[in-house]
Protein backbone atom coordinates (compact mmCIF):
# COMPACT_ATOMS: atom_id res chain seq x y z
CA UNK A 1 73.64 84.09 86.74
CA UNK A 2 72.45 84.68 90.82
CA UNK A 3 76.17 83.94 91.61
CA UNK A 4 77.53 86.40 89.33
CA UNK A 5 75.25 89.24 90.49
CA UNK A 6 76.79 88.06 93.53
CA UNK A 7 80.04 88.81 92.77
CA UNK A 8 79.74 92.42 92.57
CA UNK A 9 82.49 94.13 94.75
CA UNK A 10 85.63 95.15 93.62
CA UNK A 11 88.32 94.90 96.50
CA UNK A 12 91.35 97.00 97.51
CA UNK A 13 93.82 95.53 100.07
CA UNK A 14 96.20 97.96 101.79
CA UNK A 15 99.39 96.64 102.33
CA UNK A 16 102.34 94.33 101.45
CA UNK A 17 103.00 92.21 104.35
CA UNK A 18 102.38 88.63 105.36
CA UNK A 19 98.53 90.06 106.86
CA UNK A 20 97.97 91.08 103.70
CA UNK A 21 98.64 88.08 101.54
CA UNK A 22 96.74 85.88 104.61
CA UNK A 23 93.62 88.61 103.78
CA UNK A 24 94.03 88.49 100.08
CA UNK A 25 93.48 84.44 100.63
CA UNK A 26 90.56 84.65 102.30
CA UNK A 27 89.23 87.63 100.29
CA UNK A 28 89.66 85.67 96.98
CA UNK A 29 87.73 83.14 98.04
CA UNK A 30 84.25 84.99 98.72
CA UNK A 31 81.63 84.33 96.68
CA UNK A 32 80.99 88.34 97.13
CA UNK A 33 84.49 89.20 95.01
CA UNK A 34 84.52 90.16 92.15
CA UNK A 35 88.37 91.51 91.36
CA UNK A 36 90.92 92.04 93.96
CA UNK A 37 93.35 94.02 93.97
CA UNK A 38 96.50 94.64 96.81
CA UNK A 39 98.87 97.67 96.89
CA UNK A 40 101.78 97.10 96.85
CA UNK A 41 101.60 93.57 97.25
CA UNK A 42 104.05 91.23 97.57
CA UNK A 43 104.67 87.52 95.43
CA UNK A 44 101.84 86.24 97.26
CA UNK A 45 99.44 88.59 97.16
CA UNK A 46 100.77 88.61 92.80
CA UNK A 47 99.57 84.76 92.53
CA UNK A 48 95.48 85.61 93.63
CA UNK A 49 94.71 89.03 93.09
CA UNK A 50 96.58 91.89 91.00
CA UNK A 51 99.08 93.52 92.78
CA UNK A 52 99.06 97.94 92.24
CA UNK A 53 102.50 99.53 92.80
CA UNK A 54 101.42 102.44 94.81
CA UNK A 55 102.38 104.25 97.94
CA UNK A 56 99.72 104.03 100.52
CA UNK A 57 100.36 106.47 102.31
CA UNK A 58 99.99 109.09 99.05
CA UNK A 59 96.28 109.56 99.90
CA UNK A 60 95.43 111.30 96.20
CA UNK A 61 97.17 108.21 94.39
CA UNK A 62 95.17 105.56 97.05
CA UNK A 63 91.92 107.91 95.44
CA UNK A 64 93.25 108.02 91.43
CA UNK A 65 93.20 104.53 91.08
CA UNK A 66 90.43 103.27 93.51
CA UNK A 67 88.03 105.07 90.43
CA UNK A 68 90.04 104.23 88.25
CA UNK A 69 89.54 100.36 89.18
CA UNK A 70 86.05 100.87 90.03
CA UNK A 71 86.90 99.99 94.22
CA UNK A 72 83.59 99.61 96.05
CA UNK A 73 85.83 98.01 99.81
CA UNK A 74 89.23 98.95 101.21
CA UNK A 75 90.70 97.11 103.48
CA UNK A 76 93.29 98.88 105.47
CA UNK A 77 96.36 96.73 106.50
CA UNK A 78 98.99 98.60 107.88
CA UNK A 79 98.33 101.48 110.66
CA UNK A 80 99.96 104.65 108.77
CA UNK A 81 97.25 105.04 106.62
CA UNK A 82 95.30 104.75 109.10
CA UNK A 83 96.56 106.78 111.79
CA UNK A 84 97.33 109.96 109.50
CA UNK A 85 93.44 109.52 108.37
CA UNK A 86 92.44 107.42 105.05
CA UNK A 87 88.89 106.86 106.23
CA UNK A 88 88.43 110.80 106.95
CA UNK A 89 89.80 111.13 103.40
CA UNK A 90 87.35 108.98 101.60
CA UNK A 91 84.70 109.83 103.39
CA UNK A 92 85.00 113.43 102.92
CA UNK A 93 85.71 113.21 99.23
CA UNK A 94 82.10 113.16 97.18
CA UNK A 95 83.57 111.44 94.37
CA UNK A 96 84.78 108.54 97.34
CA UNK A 97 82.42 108.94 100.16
CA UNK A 98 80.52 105.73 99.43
CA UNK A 99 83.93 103.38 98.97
CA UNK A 100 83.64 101.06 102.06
CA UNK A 101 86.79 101.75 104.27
CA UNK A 102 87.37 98.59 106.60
CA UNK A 103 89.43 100.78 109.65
CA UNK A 104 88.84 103.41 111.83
CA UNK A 105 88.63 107.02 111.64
CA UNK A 106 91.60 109.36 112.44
CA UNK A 107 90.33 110.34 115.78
CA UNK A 108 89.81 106.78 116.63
CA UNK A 109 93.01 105.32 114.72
CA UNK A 110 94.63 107.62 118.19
CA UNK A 111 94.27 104.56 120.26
CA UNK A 112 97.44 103.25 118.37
CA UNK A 113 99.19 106.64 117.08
CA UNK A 114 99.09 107.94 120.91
CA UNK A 115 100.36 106.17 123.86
CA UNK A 116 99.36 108.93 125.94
CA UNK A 117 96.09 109.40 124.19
CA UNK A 118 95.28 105.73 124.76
CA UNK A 119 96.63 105.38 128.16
CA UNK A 120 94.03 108.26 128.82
CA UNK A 121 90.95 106.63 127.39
CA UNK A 122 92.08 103.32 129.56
CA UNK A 123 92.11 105.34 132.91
CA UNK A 124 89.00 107.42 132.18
CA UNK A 125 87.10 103.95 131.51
CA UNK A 126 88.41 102.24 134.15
CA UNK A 127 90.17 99.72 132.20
CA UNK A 128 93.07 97.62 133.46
CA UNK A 129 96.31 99.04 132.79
CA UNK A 130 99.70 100.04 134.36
CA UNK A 131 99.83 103.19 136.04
CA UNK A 132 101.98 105.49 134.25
CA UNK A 133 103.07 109.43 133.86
CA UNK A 134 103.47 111.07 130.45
CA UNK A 135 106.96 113.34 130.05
CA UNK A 136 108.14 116.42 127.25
CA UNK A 137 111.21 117.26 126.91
CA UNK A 138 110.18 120.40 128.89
CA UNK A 139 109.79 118.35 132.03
CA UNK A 140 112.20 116.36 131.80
CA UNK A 141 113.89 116.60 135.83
CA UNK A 142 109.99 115.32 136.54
CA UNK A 143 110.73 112.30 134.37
CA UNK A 144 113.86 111.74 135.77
CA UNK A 145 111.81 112.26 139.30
CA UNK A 146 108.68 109.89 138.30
CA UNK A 147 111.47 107.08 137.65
CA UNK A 148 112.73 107.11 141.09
CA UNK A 149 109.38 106.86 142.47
CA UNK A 150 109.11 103.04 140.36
CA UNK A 151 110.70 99.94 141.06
CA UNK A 152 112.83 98.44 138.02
CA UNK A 153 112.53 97.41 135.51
CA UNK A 154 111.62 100.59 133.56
CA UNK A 155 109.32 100.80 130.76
CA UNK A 156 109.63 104.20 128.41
CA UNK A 157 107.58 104.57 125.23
CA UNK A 158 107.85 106.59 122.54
CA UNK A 159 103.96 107.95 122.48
CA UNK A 160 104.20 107.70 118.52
CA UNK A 161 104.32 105.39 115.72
CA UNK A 162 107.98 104.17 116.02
CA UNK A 163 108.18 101.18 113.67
CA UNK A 164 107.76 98.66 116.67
CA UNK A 165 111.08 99.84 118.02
CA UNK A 166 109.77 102.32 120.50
CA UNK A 167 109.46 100.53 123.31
CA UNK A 168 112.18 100.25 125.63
CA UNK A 169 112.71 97.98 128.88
CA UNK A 170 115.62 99.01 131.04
CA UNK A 171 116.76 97.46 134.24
CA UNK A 172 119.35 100.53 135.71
CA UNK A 173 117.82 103.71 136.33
CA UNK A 174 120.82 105.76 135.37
CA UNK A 175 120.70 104.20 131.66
CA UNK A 176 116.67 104.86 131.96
CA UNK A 177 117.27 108.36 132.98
CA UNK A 178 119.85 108.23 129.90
CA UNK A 179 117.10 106.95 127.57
CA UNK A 180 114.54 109.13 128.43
CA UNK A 181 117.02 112.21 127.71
CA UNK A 182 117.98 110.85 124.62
CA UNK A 183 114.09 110.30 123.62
CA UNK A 184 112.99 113.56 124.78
CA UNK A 185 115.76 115.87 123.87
CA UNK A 186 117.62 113.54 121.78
CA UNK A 187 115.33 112.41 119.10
CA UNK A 188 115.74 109.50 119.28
CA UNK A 189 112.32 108.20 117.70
CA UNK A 190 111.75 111.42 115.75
CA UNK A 191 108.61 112.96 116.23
CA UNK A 192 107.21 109.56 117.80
CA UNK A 193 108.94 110.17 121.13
CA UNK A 194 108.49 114.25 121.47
CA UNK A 195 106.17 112.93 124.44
CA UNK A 196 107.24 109.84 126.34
CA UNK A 197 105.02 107.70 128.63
CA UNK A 198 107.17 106.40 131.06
CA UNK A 199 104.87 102.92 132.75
CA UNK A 200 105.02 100.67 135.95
CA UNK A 201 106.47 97.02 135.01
CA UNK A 202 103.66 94.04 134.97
CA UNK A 203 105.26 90.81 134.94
CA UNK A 204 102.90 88.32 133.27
CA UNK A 205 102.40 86.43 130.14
CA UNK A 206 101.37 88.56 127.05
CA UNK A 207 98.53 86.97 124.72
CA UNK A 208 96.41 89.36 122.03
CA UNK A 209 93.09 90.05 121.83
CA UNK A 210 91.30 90.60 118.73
CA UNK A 211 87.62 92.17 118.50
CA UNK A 212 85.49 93.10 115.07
CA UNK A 213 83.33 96.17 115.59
CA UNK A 214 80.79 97.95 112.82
CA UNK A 215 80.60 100.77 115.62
CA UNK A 216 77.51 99.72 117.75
CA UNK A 217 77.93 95.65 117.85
CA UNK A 218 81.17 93.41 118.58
CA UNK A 219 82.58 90.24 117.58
CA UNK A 220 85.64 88.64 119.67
CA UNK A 221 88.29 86.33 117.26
CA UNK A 222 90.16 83.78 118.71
CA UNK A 223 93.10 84.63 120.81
CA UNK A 224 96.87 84.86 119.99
CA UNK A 225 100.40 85.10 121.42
CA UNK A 226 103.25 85.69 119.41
CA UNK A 227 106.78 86.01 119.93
CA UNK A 228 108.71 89.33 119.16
CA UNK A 229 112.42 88.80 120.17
CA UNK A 230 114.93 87.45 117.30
CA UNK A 231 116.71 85.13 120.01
CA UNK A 232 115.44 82.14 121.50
CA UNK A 233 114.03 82.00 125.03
CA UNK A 234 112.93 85.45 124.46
CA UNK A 235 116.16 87.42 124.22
CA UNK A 236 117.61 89.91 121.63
CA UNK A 237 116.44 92.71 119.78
CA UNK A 238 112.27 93.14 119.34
CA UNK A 239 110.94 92.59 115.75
CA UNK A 240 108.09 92.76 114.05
CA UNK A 241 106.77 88.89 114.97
CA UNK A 242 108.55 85.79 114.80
CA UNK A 243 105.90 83.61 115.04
CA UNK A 244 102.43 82.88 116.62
CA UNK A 245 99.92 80.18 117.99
CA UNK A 246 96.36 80.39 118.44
CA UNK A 247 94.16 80.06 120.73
CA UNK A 248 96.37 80.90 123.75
CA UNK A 249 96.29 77.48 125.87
CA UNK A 250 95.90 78.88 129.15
CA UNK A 251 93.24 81.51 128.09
CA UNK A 252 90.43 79.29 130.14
CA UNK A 253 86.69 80.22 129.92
CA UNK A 254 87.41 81.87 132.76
CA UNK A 255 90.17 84.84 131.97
CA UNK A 256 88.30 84.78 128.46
CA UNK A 257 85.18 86.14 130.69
CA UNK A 258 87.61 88.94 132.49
CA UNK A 259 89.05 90.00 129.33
CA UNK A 260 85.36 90.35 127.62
CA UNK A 261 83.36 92.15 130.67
CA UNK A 262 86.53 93.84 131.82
CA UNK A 263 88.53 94.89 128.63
CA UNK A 264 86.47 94.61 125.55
CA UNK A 265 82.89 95.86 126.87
CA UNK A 266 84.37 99.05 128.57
CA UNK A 267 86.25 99.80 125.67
CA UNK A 268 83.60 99.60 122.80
CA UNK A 269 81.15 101.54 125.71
CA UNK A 270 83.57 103.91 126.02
CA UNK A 271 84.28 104.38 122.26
CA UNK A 272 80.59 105.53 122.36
CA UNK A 273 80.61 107.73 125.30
CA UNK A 274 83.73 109.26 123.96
CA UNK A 275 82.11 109.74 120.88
CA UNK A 276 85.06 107.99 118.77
CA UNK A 277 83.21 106.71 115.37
CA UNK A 278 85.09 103.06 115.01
CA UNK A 279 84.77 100.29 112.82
CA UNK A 280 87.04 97.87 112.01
CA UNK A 281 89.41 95.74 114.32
CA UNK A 282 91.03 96.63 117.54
CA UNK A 283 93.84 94.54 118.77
CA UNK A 284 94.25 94.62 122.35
CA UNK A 285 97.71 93.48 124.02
CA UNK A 286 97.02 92.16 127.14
CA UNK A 287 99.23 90.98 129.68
CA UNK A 288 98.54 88.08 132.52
CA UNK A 289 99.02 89.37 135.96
CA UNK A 290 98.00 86.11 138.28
CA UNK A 291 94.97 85.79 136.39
CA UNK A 292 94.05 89.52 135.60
CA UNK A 293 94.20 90.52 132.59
CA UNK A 294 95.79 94.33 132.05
CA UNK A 295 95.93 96.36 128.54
CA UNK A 296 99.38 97.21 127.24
CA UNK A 297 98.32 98.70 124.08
CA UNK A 298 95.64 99.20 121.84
CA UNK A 299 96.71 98.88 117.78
CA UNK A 300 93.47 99.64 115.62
CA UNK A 301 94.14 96.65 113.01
CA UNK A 302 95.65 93.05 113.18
CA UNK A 303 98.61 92.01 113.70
CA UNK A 304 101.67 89.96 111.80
CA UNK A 305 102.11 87.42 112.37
CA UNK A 306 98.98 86.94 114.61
CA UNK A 307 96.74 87.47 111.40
CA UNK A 308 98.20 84.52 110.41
CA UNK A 309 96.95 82.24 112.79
CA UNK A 310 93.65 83.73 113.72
CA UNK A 311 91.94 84.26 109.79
CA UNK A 312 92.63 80.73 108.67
CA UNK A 313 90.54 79.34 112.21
CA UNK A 314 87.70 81.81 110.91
CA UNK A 315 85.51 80.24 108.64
CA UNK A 316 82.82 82.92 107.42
CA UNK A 317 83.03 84.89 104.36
CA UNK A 318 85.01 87.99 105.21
CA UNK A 319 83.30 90.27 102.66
CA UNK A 320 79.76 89.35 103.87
CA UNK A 321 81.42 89.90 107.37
CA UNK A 322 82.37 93.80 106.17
CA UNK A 323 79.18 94.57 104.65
CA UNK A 324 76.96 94.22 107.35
CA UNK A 325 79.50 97.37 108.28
CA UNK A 326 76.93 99.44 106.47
CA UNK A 327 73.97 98.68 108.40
CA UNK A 328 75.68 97.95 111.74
CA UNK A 329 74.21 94.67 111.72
CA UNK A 330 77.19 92.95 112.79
CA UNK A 331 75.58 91.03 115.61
CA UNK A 332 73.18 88.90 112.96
CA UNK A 333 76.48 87.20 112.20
CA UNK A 334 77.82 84.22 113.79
CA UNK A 335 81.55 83.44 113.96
CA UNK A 336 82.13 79.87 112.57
CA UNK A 337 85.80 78.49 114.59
CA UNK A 338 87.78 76.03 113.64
CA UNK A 339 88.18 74.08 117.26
CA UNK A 340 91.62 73.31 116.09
CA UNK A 341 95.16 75.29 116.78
CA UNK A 342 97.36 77.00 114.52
CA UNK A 343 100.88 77.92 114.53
CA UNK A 344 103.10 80.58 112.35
CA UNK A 345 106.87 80.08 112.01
CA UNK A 346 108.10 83.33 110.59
CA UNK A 347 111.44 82.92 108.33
CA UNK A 348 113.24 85.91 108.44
CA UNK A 349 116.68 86.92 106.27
CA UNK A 350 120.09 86.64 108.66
CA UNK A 351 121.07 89.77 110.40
CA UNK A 352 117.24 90.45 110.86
CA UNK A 353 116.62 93.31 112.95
CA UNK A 354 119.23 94.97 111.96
CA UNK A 355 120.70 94.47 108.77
CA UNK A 356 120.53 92.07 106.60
CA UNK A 357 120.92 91.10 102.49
CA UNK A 358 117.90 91.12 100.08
CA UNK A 359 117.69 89.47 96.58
CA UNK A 360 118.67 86.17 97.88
CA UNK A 361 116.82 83.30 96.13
CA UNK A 362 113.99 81.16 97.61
CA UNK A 363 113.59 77.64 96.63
CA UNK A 364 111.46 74.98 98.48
CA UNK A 365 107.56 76.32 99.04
CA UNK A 366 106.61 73.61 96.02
CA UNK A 367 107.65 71.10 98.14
CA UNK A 368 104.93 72.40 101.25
CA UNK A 369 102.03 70.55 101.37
CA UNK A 370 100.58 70.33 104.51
CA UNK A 371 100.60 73.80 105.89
CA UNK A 372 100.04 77.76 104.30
CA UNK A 373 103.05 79.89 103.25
CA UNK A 374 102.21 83.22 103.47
CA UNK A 375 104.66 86.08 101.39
CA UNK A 376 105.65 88.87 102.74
CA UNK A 377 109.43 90.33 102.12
CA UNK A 378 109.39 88.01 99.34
CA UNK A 379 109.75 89.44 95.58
CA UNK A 380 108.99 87.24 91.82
CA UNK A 381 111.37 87.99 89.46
CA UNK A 382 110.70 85.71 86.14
CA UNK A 383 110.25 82.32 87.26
CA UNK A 384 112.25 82.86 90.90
CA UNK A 385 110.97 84.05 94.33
CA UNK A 386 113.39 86.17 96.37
CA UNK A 387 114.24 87.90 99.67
CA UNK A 388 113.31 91.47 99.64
CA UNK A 389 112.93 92.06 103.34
CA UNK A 390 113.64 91.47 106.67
CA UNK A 391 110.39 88.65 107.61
CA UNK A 392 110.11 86.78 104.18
CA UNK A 393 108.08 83.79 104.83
CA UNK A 394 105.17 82.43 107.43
CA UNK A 395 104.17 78.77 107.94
CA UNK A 396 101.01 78.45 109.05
CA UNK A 397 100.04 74.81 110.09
CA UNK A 398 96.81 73.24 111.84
CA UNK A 399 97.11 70.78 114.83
CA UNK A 400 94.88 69.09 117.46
CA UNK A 401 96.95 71.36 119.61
CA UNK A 402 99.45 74.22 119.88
CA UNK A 403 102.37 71.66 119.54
CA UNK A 404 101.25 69.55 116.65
CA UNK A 405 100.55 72.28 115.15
CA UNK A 406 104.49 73.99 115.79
CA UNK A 407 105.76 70.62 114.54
CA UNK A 408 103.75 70.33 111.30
CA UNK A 409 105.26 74.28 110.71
CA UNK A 410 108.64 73.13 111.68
CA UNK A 411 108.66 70.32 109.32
CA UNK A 412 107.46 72.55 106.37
CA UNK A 413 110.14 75.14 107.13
CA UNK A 414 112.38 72.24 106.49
CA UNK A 415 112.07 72.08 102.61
CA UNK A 416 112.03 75.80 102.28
CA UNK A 417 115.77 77.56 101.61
CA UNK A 418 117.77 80.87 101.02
CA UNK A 419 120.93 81.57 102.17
CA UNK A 420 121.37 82.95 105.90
CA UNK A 421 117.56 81.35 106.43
CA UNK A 422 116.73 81.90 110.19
CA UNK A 423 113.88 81.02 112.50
CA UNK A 424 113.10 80.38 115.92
CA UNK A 425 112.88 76.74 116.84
CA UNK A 426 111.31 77.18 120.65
CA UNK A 427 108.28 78.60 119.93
CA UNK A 428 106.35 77.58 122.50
CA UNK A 429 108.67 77.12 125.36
CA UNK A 430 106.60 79.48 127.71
CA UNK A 431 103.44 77.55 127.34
């Protein structure tokens, strides 16, 4: 009977990626869930909770059938929600003010819907970042100006939410100058890039960050680094994550320290001066300059595929983790790690960034034992999984280190199939 009172809270995941299904896992397994439920959802997410066919972004449906279910948690994926202000929505609403929301306010969710707004906060905290100069199409001869003033190559991004895709790396300043135009006065983004922050190069090794806040205390997770480009070696077109490994090898006690007293601390101190309400998880991109850490971006929740690799190393309860939200007594928790690595091997559908065929049948994940297949464009249809996006699959594997654990991925990806399959095989190689 004590464990059934204990079950009490009816769960709401936002979201239908490959994150999602990896927080749906560890969700299910609380001893503080009752029912869980994920919208949209994906096949994964179908075969441990009950998936809701909703858009996410329709704040007034997200509220219809969180009474309707009797939702006491929601725990926000993806960042449009967030960014165009679920929390502010819930909490305003009496009839939803006391549903958990597990993400920040609008104000805060800025760090990630505003380049410029972030790149602000870093600079007024004294945080380590590129210097940089934010452009309109109204001055755009001062863009064109502020270019000639860095050496290449040339970073422009769009200050919105772009999908990923609005980052751009250019090494001739004549096809920069040609970008910028086309952002600015062009449209190229859409709304995202009416404002353009144009930033200095670093050259450096990228690895993620990943801190849990209830708004006064902190928790770091373990590091990540994955691996955006479709090509091998780093080359082609960004996506959205083609695979991860944590913890970052050559993240030494040391550059750990840096990144805590010189990155984290400011920032959650400067949340508070700034008066920006946050709780939930900020992702910090950091780059490796010679062994100083410097902020790229800020995204205000986890990331995919990195989600992947960090939540299976974390051993508490997640839900007992988000209710000590409430009373901000996040720092009466310890974080349990599992001292070994993990590795994600994303399997994405051919032509993947661009485009690409869905409703191509998956056979194969019955025949993985040894490591976690996590859904994401992946649909059930009767009996059959199949391909319904551009990432379908991740293999998540453990290891006594960041190899063993690639090669136990690798050899799962093996017995998995659809037509046009693809993944990186080098994952790894800059390590």
């Amino acid at each position: 009977m004590v464990f059934l009172q204990k079950k009490s809270m009816n769960i709401l995941i936002m979201g239908s990626g490959g994150r999602e299904h990896a927080f749906a896992l560890k969700i299910a397994n609380s001893k503080l869930t009752k029912r869980l439920y994920v919208a949209p959802g994906n096949s994964g997410t179908q075969q441990i909770a009950t998936n809701v066919p909703i858009n996410i972004n329709d704040f007034e449906e997200v509220k219809r059938i969180s009474l309707e279910l009797g939702i006491n948690m929601i725990i926000v994926g993806p960042e449009d929600p967030l960014v165009s202000g679920i929390h502010d929505y819930f909490a305003k609403d009496e009839q939803t003010k006391s549903i958990a929301i597990i993400g920040p306010k609008k104000n805060a969710a800025r760090l990630e819907g505003s380049k410029d707004f972030a790149k602000r906060f870093l600079i007024r905290h004294n945080i380590p970042t590129a210097s940089y100069a934010t452009f309109t199409k109204e001055n755009l001869n001062q863009g064109y100006e502020f270019l000639r003033t860095l050496t290449p190559p040339y970073v422009l991004k769009a200050d919105g939410l772009a999908s990923g895709k609005g980052v751009l790396i250019i090494d001739n300043i004549d096809e920069a100058k040609n970008q910028l135009s086309q952002m600015l006065v062009g449209e190229k983004f859409g709304r995202a890039s009416s404002k353009v922050v144009i930033e200095e190069f670093l050259d450096g090794i990228e690895l993620s960050c990943f801190v849990l806040t209830d708004g006064v205390n902190y928790k770091v997770l373990p590091t990540a680094k994955d691996y955006k480009r479709i090509g091998e070696g780093d080359t082609g077109l960004n996506t959205g994550g083609m695979g991860a490994i944590s913890p970052v090898p050559f993240a030494n006690n040391e550059l750990l320290n840096k990144i805590e007293q010189n990155i984290i601390i400011p920032t959650i101190k400067g949340l508070k001066k700034d008066e920006i309400e946050y709780q939930g998880f900020i992702f910090i991109g950091l780059i490796n300059v010679n062994d100083e850490p410097k902020v790229i971006e800020y995204n205000v929740r986890m990331g995919d595929p990195e989600t992947e690799v960090v939540l299976p190393r974390i051993q508490n309860d997640f839900v007992e983790i988000f209710q000590s939200f409430k009373h901000k007594t996040l720092d009466k928790i310890e974080l349990k790690i599992d001292n070994r690595s993990t590795a994600t091997v994303v399997l994405v559908s051919g032509g993947y960034p661009s485009n690409y065929d869905k409703g191509i049948k998956i056979t194969g994940i019955d025949r993985v034992v040894d490591s976690t297949v996590y859904h994401a464009g992946a649909i059930q249809k009767e009996d059959s999984l199949y391909t319904n996006g551009g990432r379908v699959l991740a293999i998540t594997s453990f290891g006594d280190n960041f190899q063993q654990a690639l090669d136990n991925s690798y050899k799962s990806a093996l017995k998995i199939n659809f037509d046009s399959m693809y993944y990186r095989k080098d994952l790894g190689f800059d390590l």
